[in-house]
C-alpha atoms as a PDB file:
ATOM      1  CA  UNK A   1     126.747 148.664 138.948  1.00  0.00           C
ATOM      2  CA  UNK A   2     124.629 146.956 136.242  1.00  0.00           C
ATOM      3  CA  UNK A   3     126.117 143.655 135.394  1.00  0.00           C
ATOM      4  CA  UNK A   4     127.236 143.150 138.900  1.00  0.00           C
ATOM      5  CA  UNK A   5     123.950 141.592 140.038  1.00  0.00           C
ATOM      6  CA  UNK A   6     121.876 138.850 139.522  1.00  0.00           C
ATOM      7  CA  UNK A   7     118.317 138.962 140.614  1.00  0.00           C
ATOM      8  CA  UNK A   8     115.356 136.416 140.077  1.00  0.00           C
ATOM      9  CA  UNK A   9     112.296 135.766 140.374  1.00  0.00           C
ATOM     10  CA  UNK A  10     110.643 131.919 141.158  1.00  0.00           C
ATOM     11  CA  UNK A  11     107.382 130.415 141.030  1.00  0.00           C
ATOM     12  CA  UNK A  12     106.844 126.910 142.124  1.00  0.00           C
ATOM     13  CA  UNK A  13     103.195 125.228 140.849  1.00  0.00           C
ATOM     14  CA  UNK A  14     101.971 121.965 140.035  1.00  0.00           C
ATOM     15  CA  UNK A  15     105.711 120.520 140.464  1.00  0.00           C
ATOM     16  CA  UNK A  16     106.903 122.911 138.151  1.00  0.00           C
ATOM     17  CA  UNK A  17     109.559 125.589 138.456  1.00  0.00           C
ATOM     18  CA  UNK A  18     109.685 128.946 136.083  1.00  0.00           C
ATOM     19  CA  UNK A  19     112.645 131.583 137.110  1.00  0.00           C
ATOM     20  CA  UNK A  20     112.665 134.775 135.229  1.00  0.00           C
ATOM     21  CA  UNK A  21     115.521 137.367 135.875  1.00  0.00           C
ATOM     22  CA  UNK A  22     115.300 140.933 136.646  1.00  0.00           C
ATOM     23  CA  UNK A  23     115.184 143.180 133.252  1.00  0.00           C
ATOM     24  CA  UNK A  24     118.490 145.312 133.932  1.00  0.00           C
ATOM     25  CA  UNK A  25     117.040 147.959 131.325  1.00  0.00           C
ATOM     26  CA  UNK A  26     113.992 149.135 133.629  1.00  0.00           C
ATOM     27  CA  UNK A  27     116.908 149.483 136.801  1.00  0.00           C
ATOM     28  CA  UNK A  28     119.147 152.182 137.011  1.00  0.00           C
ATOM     29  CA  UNK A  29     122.203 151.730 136.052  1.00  0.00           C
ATOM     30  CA  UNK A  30     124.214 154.573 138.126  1.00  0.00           C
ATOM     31  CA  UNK A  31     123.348 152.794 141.507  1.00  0.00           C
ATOM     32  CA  UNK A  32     126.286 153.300 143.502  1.00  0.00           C
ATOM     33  CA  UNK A  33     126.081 150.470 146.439  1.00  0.00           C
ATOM     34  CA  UNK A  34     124.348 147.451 146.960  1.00  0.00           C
ATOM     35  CA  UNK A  35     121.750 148.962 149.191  1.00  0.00           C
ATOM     36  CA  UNK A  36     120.567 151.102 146.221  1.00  0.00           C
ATOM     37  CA  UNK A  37     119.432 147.974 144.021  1.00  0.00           C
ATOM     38  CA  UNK A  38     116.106 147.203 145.864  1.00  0.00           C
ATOM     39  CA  UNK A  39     114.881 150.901 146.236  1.00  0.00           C
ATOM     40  CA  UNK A  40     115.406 151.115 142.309  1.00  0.00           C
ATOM     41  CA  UNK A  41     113.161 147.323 142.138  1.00  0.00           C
ATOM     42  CA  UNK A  42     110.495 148.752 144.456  1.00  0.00           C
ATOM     43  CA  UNK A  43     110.265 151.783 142.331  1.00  0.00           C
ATOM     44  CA  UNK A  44     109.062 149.467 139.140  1.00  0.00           C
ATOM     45  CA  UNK A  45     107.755 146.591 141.157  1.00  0.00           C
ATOM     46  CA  UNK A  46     104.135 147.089 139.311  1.00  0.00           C
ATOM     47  CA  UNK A  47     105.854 147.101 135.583  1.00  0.00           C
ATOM     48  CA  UNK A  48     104.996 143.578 134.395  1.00  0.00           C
ATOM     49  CA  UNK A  49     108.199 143.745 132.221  1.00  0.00           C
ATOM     50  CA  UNK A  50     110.377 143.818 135.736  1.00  0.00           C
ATOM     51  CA  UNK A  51     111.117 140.032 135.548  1.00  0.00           C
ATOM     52  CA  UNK A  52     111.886 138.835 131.824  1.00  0.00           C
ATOM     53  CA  UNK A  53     113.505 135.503 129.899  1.00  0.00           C
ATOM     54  CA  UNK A  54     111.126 132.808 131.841  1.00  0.00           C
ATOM     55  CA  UNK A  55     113.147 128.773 132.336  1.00  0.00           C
ATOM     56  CA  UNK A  56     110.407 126.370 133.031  1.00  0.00           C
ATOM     57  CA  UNK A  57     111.523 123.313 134.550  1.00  0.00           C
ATOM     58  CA  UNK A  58     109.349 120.220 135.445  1.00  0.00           C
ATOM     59  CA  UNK A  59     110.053 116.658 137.690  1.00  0.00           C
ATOM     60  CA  UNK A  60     110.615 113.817 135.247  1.00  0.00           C
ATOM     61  CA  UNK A  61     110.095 110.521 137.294  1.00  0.00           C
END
């Protein structure tokens, strides 16, 4: 199922965005439905590699 996903993470602070996408190497890769994906993200929600590649955006006025 890996591949078939996309997952992210946002924070919005002081008028600034940063998105950072779920790390497919800590999630399993033999899930088998859709309903499987967020049991395997609960099961590394503490591992502080879960979201990786941060985009910061920012308002230009």
């Amino acid at each position: 199922m890996k591949g078939l996903y996309h997952v992210a993470s946002y924070q919005l602070s002081d008028a600034k965005l940063e998105i950072k996408l779920l790390n497919e190497k800590l999630v399993d890769d033999e899930l088998k439905k859709s309903a499987d994906l967020p049991r395997a993200f609960l099961k590394r929600k503490e591992n502080k590699n879960l979201f990786v590649n941060p985009v910061k955006f920012r308002r230009i006025k």
